[in-house]
Protein backbone atom coordinates (compact mmCIF):
# COMPACT_ATOMS: atom_id res chain seq x y z
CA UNK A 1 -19.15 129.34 103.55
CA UNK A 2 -17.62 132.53 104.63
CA UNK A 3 -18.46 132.97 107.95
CA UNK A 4 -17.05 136.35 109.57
CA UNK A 5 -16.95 137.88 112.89
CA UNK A 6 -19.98 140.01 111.60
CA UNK A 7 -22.65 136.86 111.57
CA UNK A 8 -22.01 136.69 115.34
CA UNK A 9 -25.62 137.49 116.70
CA UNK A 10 -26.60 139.20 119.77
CA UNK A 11 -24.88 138.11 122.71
CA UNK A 12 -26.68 140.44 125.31
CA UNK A 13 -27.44 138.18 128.56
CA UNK A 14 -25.07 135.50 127.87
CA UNK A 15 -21.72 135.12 130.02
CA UNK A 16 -18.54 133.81 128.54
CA UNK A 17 -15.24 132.82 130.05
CA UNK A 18 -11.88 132.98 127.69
CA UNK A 19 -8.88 131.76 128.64
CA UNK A 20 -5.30 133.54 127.71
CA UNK A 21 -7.92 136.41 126.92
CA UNK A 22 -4.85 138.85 127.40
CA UNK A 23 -3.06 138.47 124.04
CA UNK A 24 -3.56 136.83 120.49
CA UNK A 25 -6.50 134.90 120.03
CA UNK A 26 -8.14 134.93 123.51
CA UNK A 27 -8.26 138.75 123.11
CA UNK A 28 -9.61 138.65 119.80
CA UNK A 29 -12.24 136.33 120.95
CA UNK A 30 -13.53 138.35 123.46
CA UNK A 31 -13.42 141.63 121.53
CA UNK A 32 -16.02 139.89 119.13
CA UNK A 33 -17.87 138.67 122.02
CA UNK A 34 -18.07 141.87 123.57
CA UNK A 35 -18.82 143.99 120.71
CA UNK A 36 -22.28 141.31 120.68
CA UNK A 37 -22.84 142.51 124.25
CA UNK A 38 -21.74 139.54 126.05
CA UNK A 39 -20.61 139.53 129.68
CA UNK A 40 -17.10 138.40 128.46
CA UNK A 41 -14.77 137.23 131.63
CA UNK A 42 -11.16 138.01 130.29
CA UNK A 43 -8.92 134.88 132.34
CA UNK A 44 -4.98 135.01 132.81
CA UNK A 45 -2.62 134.67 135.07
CA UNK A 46 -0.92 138.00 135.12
CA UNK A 47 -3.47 140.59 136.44
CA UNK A 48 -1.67 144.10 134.98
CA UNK A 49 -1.94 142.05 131.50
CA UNK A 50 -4.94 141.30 131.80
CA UNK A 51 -6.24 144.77 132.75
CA UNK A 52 -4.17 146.20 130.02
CA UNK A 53 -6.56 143.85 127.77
CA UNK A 54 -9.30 144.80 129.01
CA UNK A 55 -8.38 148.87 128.93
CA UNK A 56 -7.66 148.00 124.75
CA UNK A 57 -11.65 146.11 124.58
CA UNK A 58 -13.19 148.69 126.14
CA UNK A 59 -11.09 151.78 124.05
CA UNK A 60 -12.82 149.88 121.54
CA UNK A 61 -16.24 148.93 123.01
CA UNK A 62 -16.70 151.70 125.66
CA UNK A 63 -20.11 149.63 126.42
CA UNK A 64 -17.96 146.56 126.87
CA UNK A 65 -19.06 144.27 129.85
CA UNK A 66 -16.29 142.74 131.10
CA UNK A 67 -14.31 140.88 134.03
CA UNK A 68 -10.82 140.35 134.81
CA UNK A 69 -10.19 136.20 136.14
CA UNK A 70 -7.22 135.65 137.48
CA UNK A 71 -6.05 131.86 136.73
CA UNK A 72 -2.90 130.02 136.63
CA UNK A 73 -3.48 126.80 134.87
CA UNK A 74 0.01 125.67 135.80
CA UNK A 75 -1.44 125.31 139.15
CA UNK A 76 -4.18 122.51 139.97
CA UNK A 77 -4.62 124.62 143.15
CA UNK A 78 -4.72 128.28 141.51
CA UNK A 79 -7.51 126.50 139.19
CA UNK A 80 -9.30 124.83 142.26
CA UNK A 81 -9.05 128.73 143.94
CA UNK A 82 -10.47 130.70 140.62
CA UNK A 83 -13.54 127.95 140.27
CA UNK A 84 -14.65 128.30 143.12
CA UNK A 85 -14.87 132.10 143.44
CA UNK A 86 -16.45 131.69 139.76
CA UNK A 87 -18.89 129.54 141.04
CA UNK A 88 -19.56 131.75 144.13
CA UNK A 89 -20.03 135.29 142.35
CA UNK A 90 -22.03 133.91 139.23
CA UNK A 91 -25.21 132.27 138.49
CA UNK A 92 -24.86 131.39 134.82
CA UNK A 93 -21.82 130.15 132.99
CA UNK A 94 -23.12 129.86 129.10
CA UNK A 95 -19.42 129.02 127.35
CA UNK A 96 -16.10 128.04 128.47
CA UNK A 97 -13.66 129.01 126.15
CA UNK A 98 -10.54 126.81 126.97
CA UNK A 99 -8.13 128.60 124.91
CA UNK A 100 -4.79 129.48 126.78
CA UNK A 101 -1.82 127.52 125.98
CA UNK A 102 2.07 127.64 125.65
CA UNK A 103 3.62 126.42 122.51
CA UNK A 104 7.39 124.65 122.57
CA UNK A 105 9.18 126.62 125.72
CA UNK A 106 12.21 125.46 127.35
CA UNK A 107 11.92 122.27 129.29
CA UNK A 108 9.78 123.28 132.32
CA UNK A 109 7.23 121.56 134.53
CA UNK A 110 3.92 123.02 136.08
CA UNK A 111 4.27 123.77 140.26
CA UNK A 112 2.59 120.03 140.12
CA UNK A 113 5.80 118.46 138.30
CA UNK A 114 3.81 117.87 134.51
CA UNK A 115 5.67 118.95 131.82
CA UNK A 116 4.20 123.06 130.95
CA UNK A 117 2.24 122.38 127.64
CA UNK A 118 0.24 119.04 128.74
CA UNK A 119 0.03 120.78 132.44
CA UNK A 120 -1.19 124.23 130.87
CA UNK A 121 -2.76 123.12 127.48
CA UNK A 122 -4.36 120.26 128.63
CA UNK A 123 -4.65 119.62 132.45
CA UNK A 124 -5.41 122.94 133.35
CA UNK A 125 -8.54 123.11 131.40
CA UNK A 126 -9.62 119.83 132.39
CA UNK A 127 -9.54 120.76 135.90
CA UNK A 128 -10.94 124.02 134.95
CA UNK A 129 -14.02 122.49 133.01
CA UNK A 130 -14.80 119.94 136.08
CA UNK A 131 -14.96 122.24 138.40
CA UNK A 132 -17.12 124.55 136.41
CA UNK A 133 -19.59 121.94 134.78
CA UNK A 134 -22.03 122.46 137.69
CA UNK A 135 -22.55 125.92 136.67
CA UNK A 136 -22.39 124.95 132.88
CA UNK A 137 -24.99 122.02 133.26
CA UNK A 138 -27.64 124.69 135.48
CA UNK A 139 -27.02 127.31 132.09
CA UNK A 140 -29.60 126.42 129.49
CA UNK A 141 -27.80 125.83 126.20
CA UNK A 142 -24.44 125.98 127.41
CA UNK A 143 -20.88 125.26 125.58
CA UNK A 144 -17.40 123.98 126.06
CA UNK A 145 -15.12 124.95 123.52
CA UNK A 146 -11.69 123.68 123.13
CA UNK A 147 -8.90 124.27 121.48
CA UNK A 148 -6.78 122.31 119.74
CA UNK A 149 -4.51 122.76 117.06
CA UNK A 150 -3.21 120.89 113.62
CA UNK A 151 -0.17 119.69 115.73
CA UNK A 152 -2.64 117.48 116.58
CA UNK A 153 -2.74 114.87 113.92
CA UNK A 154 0.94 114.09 114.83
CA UNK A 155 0.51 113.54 118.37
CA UNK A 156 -0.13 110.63 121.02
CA UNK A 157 -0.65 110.78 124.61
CA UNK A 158 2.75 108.58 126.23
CA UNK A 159 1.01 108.91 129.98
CA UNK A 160 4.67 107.67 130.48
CA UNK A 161 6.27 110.70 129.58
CA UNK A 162 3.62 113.43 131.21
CA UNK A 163 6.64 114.47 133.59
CA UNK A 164 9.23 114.81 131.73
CA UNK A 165 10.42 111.07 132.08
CA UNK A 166 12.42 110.93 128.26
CA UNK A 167 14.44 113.19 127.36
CA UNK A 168 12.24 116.46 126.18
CA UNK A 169 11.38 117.05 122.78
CA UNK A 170 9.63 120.17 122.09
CA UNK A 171 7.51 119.01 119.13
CA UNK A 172 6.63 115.85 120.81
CA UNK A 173 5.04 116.96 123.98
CA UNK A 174 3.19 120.10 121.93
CA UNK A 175 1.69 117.51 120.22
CA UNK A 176 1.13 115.68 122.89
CA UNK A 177 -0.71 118.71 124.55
CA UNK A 178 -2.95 119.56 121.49
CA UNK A 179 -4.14 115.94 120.78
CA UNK A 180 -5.00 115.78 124.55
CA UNK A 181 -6.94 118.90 124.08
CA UNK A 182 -9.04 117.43 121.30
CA UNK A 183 -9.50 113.80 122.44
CA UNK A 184 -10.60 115.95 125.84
CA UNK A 185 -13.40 117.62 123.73
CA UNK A 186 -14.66 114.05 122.09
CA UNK A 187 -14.46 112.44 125.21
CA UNK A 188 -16.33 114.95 127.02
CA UNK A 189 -19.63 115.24 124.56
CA UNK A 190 -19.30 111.56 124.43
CA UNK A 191 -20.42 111.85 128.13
CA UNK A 192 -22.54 114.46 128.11
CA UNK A 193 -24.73 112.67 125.87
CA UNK A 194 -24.60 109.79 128.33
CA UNK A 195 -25.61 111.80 131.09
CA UNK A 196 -28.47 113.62 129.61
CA UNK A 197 -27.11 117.18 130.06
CA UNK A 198 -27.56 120.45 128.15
CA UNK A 199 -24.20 121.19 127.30
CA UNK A 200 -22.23 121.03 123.89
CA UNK A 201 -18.69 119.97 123.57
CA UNK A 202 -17.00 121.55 120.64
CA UNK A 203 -13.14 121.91 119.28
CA UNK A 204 -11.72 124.55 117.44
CA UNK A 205 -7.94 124.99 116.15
CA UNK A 206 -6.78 128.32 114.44
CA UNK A 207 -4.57 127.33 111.74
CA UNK A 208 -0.82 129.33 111.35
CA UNK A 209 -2.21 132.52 113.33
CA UNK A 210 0.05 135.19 114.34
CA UNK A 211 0.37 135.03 118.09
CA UNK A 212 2.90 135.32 120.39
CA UNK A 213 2.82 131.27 120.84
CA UNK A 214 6.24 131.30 119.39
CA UNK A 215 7.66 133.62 121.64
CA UNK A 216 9.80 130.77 123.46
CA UNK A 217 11.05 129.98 120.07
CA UNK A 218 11.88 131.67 117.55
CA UNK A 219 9.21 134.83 116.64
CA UNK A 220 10.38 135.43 113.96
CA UNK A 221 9.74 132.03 112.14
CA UNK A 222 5.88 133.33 111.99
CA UNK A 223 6.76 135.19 109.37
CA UNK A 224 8.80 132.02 107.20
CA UNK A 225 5.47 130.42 106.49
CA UNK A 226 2.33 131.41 105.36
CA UNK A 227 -0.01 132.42 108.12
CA UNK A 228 -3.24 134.66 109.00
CA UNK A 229 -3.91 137.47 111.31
CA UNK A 230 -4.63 136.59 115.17
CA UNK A 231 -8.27 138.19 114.68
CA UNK A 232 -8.72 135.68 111.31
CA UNK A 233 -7.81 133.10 113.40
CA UNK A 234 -10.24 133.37 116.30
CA UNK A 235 -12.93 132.59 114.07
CA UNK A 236 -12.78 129.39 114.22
CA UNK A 237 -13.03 129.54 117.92
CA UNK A 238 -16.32 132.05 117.65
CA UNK A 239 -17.95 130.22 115.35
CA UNK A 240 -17.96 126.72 117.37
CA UNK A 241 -18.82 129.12 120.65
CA UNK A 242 -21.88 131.17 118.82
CA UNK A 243 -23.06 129.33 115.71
CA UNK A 244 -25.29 126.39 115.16
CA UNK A 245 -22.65 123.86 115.52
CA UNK A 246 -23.08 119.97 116.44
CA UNK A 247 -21.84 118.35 119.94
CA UNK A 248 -18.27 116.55 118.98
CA UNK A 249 -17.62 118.80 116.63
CA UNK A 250 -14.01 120.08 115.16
CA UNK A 251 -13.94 123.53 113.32
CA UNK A 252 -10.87 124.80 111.98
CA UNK A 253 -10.24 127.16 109.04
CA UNK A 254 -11.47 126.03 105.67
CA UNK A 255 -8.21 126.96 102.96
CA UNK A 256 -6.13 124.64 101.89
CA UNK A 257 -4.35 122.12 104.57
CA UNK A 258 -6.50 124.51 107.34
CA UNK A 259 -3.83 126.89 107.30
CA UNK A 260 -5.54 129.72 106.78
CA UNK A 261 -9.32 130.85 105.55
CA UNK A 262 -12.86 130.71 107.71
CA UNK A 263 -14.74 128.49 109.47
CA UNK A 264 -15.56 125.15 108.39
CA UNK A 265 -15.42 121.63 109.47
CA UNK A 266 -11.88 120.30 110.49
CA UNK A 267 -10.25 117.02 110.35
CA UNK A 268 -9.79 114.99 113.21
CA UNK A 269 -6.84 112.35 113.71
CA UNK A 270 -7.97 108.69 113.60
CA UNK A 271 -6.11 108.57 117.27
CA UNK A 272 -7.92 111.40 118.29
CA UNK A 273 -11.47 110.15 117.36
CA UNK A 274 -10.73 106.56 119.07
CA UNK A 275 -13.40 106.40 122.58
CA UNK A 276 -10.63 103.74 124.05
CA UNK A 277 -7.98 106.65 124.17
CA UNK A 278 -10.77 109.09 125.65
CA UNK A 279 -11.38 106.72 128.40
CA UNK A 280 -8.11 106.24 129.11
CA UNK A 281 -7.40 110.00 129.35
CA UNK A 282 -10.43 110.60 131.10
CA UNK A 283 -9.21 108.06 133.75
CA UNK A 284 -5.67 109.46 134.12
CA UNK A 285 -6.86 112.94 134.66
CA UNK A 286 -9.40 112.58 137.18
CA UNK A 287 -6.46 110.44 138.87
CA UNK A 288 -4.06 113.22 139.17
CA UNK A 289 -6.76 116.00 139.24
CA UNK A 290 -8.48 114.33 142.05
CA UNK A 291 -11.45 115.45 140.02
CA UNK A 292 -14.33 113.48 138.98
CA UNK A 293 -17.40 114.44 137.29
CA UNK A 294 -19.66 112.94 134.56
């Protein structure tokens, strides 16, 4: 299958919301999404970035419908803020693109004391996705997507070292992050399905893309291993949020290790596909979310 921004059908009517739709893939996303003519909400947490993304969609797309959201998902109570003024101005919410995230920077915690990645990869779009899935479950054939990431077939969730408790290991809690992110996906379709709603619950991982992930790193390692263009590597992401895709389901590119190539199905960990370690994360971050829903 070779499945290209170009089979994306007509989007006219449907909202979307992107996370970390200022740079890399969140940008490419929704400058596919709005060339469909999609209301595409553009989300980050630095507003002149975010209307610099925006100015570069709509040089593109002059008839581009879009929104700038303003959303720190290092902060439970930033998250809590942008929800509800989501829920408040809109009547439809058809996909949630949870796609912002922070790859191996400095040892750092979120303003509620997690370490960044699982805070901003993981937590943040957990609390994001509660306090949305009224809207999403009232939006006829609605989607989640997720992303995730091949870093996550070496990770494990320690809910002992969510804090920074051990001594920090960059590799370790990225993976830690992105395996979160996808047993987050599972787990929720798991329980949509239980509930009876209308809503898919789909992952998606980009391969090597170039993005500014690696900016806390080392930029220019990107260019050390083979890797694909940022706009290559969103489609992944558009196909699980546009195509005819299955609940549960994991779509990464289709080359050779899922480095690089176009949308196919991806393979999930044996950890990550486990319901006992969905429960168990579900549990946790309602706990420190204070959220609960499904």
């Amino acid at each position: 299958m070779t499945w290209t921004a170009a089979d994306i059908g007509d989007q006219q009517g449907r909202v979307f919301l992107v996370t970390g739709a200022n740079t890399g893939l969140g940008l490419e996303t929704a400058r596919e999404l709005a060339k469909r003519g999609a209301r595409v909400v553009m989300a980050g947490r630095d507003p002149e970035r975010i209307a610099n993304a925006i100015a570069e969609v709509k040089a593109e797309t002059p008839q581009a419908d879009l929104e700038a959201g303003i959303v720190d998902l290092g902060s439970l109570e930033s998250v809590r803020e942008f929800s509800q003024a989501f829920v408040a101005t809109h009547d439809q919410l058809d996909v949630l693109i949870n796609n912002a995230g922070i790859m191996i920077p400095p040892p750092s915690k979120t303003v509620d004391g997690f370490e960044s990645q699982f805070g901003v990869n993981y937590l943040g779009h957990f609390a994001l996705t509660a306090q949305l899935f009224g809207l999403l479950a009232a939006t006829a054939n609605s989607r989640v997507v997720t992303l995730s990431s091949i870093a996550h077939r070496g990770g494990s969730i320690d809910f002992e070292n969510v804090r920074l408790e051990k001594p920090f290991d960059k590799w370790r809690e990225y993976n830690q992050s992105k395996v979160a992110d996808l047993v987050f996906a599972l787990e929720l379709q798991r329980r949509i399905i239980a509930a009876e709603y209308n809503v898919l619950s789909v992952g998606a991982h980009p391969g090597i893309s170039k993005t500014e992930l690696l900016r806390y790193d080392d930029p220019s390692m990107i260019e050390t291993v083979d890797h694909q263009s940022a706009s290559q590597g969103a489609l992944p992401t558009l196909y699980a949020a546009t195509a005819d895709v299955t609940g549960g389901g994991y779509y990464g590119p289709d080359g050779e290790g899922e480095t690089s190539g176009y949308p196919g199905p991806a393979t999930i960990s044996e950890y990550a596909q486990a319901p006992g370690i969905g429960t168990e994360l579900w549990g946790f971050s309602e706990r420190e979310t204070g959220l609960k829903f499904l």
